[in-house]
N, C-alpha and C. Protein backbone atom coordinates (compact mmCIF):
# COMPACT_ATOMS: atom_id res chain seq x y z
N UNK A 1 0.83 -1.19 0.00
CA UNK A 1 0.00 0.00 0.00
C UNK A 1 0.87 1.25 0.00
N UNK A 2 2.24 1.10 1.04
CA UNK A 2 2.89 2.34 0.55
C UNK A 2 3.50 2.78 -0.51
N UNK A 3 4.26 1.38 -0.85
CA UNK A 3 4.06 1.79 -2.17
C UNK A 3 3.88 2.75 -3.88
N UNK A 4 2.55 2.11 -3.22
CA UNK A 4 1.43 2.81 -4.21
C UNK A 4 1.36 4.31 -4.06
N UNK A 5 1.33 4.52 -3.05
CA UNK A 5 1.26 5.96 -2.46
C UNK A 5 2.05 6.78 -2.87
N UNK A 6 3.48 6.30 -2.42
CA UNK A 6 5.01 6.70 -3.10
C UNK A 6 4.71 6.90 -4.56
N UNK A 7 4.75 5.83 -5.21
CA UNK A 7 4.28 6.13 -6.72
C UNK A 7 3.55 7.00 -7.04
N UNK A 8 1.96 7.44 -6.35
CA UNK A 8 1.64 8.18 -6.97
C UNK A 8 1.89 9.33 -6.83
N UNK A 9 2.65 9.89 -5.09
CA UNK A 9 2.77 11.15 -4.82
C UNK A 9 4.09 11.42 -5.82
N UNK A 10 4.77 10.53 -6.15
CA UNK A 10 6.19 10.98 -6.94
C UNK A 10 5.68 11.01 -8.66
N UNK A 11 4.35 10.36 -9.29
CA UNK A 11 4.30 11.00 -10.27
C UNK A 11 3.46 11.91 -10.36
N UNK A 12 2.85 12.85 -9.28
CA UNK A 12 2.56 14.10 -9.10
C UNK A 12 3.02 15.32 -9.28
N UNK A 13 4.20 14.69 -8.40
CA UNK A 13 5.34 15.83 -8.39
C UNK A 13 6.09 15.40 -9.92
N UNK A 14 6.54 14.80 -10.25
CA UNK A 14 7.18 14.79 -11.62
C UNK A 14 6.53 15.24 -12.49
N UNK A 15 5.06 14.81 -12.56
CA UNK A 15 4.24 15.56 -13.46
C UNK A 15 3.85 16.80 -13.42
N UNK A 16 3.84 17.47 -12.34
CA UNK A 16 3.70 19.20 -11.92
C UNK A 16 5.19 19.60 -12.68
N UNK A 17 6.21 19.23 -12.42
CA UNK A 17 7.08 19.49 -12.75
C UNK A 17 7.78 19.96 -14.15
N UNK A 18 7.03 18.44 -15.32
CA UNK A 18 6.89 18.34 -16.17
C UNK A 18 5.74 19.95 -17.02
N UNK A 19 4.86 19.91 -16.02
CA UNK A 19 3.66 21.18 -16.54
C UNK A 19 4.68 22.16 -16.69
N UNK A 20 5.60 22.50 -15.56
CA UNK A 20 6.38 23.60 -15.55
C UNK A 20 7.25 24.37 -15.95
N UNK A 21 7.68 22.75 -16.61
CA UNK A 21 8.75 23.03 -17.53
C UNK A 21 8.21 23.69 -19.12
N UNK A 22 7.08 22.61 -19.28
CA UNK A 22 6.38 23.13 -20.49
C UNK A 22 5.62 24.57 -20.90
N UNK A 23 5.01 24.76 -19.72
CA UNK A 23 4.28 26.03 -19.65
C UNK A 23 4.83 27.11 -18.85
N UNK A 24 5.63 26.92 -17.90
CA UNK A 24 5.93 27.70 -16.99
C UNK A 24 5.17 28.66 -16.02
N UNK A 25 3.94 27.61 -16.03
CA UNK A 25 2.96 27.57 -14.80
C UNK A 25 3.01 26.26 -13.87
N UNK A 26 2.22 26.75 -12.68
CA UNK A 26 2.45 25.31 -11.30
C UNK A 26 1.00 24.72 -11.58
N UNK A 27 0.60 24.11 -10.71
CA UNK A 27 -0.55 22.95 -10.56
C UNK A 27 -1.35 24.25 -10.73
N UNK A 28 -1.45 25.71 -9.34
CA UNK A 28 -2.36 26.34 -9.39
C UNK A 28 -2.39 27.59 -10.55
N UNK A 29 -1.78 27.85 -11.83
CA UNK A 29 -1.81 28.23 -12.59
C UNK A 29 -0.66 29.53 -12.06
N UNK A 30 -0.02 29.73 -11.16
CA UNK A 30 1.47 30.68 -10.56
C UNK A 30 2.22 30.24 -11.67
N UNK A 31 2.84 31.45 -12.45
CA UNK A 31 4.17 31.58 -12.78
C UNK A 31 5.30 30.72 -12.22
N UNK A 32 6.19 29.88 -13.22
CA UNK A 32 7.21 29.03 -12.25
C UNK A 32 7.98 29.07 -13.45
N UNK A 33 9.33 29.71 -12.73
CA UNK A 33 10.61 29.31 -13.35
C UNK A 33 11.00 28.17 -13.97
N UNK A 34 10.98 28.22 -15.33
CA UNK A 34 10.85 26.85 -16.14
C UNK A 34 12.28 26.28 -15.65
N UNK A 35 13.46 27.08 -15.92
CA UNK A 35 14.89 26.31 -15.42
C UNK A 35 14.72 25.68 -13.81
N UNK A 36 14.28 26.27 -13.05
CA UNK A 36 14.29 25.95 -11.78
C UNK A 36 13.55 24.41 -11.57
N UNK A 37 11.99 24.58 -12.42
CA UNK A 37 11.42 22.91 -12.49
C UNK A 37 12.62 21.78 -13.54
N UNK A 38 13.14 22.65 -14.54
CA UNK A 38 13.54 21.31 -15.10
C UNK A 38 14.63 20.75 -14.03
N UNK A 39 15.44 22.04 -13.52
CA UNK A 39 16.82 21.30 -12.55
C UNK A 39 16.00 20.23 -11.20
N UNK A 40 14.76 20.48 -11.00
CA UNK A 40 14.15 20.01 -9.88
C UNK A 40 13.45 18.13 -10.42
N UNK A 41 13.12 18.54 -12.05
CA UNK A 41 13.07 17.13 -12.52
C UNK A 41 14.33 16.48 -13.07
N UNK A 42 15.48 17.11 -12.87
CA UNK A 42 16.80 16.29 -13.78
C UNK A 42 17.08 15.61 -11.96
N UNK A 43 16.73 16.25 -11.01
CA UNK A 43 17.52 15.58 -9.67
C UNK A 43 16.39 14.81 -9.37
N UNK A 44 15.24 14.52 -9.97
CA UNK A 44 14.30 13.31 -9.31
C UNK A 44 14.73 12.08 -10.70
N UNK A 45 14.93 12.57 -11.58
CA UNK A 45 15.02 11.46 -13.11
C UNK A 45 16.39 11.01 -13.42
N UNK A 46 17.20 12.04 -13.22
CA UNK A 46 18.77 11.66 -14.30
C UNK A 46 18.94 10.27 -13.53
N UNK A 47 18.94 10.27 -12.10
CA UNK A 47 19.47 9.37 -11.83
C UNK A 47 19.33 7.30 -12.43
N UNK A 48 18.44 7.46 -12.90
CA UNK A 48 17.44 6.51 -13.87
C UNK A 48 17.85 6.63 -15.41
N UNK A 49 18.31 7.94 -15.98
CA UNK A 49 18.59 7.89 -16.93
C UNK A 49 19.88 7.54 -17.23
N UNK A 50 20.61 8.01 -16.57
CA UNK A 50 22.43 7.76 -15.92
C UNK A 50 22.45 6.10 -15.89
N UNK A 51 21.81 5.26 -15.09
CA UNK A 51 21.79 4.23 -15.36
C UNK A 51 21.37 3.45 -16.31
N UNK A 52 20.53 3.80 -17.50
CA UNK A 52 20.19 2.82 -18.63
C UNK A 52 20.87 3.10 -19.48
N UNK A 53 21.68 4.88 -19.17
CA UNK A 53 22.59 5.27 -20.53
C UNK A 53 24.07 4.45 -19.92
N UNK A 54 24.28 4.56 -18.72
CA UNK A 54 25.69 3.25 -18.82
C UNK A 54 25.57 2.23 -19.04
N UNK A 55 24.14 1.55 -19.04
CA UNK A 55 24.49 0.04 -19.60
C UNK A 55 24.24 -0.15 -20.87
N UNK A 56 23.61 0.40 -21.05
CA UNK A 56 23.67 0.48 -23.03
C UNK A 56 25.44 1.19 -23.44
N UNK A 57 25.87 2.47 -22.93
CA UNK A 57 26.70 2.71 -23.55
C UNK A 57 28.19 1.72 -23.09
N UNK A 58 27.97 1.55 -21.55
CA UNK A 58 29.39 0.89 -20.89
C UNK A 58 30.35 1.98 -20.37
N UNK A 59 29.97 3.43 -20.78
CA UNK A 59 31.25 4.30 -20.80
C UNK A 59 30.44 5.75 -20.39
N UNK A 60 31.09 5.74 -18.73
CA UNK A 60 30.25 6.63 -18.37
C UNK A 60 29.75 8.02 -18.90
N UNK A 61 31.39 8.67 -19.55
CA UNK A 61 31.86 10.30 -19.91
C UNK A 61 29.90 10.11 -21.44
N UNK A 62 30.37 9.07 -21.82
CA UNK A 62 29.23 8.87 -23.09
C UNK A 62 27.69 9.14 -22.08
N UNK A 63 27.42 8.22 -21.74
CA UNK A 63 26.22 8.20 -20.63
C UNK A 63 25.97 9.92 -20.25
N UNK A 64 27.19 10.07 -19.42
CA UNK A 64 26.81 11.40 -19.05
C UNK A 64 26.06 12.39 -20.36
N UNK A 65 26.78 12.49 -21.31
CA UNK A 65 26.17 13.36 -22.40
C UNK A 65 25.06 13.20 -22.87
N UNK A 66 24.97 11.53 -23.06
CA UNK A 66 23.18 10.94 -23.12
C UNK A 66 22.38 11.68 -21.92
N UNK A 67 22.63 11.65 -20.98
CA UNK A 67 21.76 12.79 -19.69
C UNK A 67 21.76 13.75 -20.30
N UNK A 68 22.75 15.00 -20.39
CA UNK A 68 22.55 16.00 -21.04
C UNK A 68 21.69 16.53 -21.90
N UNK A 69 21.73 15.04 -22.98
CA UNK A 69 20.90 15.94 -23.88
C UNK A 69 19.51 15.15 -24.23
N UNK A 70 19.21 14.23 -23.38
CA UNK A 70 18.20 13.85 -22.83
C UNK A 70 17.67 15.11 -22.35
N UNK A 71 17.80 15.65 -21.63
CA UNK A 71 16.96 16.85 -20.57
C UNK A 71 17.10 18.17 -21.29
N UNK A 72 17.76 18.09 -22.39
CA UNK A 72 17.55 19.37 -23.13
C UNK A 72 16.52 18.94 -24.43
N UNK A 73 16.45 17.32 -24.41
CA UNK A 73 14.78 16.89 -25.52
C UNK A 73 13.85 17.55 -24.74
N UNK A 74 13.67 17.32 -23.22
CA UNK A 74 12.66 17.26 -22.52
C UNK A 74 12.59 18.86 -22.41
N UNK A 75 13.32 18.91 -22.30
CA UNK A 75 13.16 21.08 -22.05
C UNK A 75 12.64 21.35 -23.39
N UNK A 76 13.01 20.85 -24.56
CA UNK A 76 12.56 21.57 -25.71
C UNK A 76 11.10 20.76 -25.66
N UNK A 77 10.73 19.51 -25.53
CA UNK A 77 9.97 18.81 -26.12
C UNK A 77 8.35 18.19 -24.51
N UNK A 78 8.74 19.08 -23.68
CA UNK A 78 7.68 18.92 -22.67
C UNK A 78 6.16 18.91 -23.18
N UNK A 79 5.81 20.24 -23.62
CA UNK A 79 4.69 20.07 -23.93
C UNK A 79 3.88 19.20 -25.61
N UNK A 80 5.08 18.05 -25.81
CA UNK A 80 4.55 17.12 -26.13
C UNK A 80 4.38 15.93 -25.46
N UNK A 81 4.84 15.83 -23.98
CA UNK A 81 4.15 14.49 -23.41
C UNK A 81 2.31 14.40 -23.16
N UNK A 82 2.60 13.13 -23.76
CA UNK A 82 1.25 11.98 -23.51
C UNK A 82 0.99 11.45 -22.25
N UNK A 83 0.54 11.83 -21.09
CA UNK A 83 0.12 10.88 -20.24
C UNK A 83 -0.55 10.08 -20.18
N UNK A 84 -1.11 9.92 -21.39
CA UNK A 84 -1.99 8.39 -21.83
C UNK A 84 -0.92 7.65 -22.14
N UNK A 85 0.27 7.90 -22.71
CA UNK A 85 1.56 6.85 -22.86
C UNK A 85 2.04 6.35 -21.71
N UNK A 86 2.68 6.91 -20.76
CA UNK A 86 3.74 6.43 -19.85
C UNK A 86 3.69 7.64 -18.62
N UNK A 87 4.11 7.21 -17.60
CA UNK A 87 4.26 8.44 -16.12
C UNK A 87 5.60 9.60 -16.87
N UNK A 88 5.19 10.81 -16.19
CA UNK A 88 6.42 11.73 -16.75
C UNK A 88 7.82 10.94 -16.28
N UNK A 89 8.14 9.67 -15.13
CA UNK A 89 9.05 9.87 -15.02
C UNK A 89 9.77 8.55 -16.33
N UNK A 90 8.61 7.99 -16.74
CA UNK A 90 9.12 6.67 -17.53
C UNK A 90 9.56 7.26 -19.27
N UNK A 91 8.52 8.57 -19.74
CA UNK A 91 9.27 9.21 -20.52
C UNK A 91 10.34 9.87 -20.75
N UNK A 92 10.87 10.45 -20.00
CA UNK A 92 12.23 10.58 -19.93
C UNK A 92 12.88 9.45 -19.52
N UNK A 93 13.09 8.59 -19.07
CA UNK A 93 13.76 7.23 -19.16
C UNK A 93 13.75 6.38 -20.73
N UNK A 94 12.78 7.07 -21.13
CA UNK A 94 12.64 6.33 -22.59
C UNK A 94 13.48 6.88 -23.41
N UNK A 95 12.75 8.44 -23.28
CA UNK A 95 13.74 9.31 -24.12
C UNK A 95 15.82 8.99 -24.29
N UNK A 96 15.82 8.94 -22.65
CA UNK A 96 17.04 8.62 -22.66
C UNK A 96 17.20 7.42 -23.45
N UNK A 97 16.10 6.41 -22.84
CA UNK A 97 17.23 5.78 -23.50
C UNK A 97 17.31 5.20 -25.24
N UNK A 98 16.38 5.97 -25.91
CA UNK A 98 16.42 5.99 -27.13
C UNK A 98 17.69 6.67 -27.68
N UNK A 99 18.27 7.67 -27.25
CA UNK A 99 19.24 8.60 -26.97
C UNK A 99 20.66 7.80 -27.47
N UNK A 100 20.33 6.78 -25.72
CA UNK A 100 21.56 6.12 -25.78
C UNK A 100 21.69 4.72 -27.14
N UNK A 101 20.60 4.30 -27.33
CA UNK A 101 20.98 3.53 -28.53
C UNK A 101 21.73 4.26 -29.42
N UNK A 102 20.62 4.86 -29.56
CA UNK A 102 21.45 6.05 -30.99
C UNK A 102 22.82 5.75 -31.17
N UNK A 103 23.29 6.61 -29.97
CA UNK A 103 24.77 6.75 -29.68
C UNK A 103 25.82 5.35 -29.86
N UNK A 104 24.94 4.58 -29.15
CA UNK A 104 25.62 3.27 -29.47
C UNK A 104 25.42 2.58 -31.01
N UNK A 105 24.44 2.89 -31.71
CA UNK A 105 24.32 2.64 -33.18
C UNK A 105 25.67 3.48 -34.19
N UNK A 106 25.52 4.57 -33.59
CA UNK A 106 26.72 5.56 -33.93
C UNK A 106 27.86 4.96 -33.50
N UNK A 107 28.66 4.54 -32.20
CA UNK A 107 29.58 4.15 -31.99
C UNK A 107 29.60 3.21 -32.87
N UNK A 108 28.66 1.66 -32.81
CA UNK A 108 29.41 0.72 -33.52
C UNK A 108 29.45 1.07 -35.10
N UNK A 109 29.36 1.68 -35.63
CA UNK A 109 29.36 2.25 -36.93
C UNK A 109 30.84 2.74 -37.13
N UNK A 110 30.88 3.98 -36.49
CA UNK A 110 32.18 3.80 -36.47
C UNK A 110 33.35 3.12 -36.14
N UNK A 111 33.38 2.11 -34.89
CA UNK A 111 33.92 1.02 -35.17
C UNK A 111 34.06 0.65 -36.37
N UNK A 112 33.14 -0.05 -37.10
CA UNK A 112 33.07 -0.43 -38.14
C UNK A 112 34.20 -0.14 -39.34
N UNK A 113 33.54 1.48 -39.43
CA UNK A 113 34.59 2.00 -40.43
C UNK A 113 36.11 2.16 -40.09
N UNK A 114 36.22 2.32 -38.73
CA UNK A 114 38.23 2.38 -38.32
C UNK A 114 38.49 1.13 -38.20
N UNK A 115 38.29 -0.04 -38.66
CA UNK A 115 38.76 -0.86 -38.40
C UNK A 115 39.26 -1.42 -39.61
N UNK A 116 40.54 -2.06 -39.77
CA UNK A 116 41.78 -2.10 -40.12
C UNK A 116 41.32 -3.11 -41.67
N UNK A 117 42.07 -2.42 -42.63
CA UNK A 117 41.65 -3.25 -43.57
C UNK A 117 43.46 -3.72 -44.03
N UNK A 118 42.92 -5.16 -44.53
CA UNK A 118 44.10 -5.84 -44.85
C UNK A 118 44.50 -6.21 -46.81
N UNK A 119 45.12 -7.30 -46.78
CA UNK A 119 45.41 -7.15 -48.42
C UNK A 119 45.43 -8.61 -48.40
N UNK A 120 44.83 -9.12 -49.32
CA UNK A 120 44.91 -10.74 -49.54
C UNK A 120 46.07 -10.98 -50.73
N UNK A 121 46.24 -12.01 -51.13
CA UNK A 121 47.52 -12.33 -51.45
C UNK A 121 47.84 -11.95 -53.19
N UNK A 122 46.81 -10.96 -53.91
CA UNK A 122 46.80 -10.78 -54.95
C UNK A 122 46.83 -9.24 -54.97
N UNK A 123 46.49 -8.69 -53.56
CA UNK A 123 46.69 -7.38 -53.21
C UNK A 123 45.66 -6.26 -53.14
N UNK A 124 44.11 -7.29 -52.87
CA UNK A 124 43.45 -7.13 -52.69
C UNK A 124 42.73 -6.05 -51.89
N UNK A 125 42.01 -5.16 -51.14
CA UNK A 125 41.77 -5.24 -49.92
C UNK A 125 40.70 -5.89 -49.26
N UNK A 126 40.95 -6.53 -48.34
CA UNK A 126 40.14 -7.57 -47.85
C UNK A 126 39.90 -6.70 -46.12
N UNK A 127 38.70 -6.93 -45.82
CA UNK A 127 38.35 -6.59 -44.21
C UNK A 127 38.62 -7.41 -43.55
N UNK A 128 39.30 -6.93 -42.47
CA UNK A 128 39.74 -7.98 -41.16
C UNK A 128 38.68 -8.26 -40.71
N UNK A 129 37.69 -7.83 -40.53
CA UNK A 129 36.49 -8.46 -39.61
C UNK A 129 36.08 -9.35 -40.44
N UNK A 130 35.67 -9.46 -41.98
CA UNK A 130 35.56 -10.44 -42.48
C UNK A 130 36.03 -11.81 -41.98
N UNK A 131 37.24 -11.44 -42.42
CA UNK A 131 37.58 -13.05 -42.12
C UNK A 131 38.11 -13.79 -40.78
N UNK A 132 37.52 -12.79 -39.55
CA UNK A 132 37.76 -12.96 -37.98
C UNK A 132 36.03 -13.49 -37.63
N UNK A 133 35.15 -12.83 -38.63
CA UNK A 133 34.26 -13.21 -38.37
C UNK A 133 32.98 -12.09 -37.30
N UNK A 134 33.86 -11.15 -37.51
CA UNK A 134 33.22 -10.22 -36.85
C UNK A 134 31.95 -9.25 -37.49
């Protein structure tokens, strides 16, 4: 039962938060410093986002930037959340971590391309991953 409670009082507040950022009004329609709500939702969320962007990326300095600019989607892109989709705090977890694929689609790509090409015996060029199997 507490729980539940927890949950809902915390997607209250995330979701007021979320209003605030978007509109830069509170629950009771007061003026609210849009920077002040987003820094107030990056210290209830990053910490969630920080974690799905290191295990997708492996590499924190990367992760970190996935936060970054995770919360600058959400600053630009607030007043397009759906709360018929997901709680404000599971969209930004998404966001992130769509983010962090990306990034990791991007990394192994480039992998891809720096990686070392060789010469077969006619003087070919042949890819090392080819024939490692990679």
């Amino acid at each position: 039962m507490r729980e539940s409670m927890v949950s809902a009082g915390m997607f209250a507040l995330v979701w007021s938060l979320l209003v605030a950022v978007a509109w830069g009004r509170g629950s009771g329609g007061d003026p609210i410093d849009r920077g002040q709500a987003l820094r107030a939702l990056y210290d209830l969320c990053s910490g969630r986002v920080m974690a799905v962007a290191l295990k997708l990326l492996g590499d924190r300095a990367e992760a970190e930037d996935v936060v970054q600019e995770t919360f600058l989607e959400l600053w630009r892109r607030a007043a397009d959340y759906d709360p018929s989709r997901a709680s404000p705090a599971t969209w930004a977890v998404m966001v992130g971590r769509s983010r962090a694929q990306g990034q990791a689609a991007v990394a192994q790509i480039r992998r891809l391309i720096d990686r070392p090409v060789g010469r077969d015996l006619d003087g070919v060029a042949v890819d090392a991953g080819i024939d490692a199997g990679l």
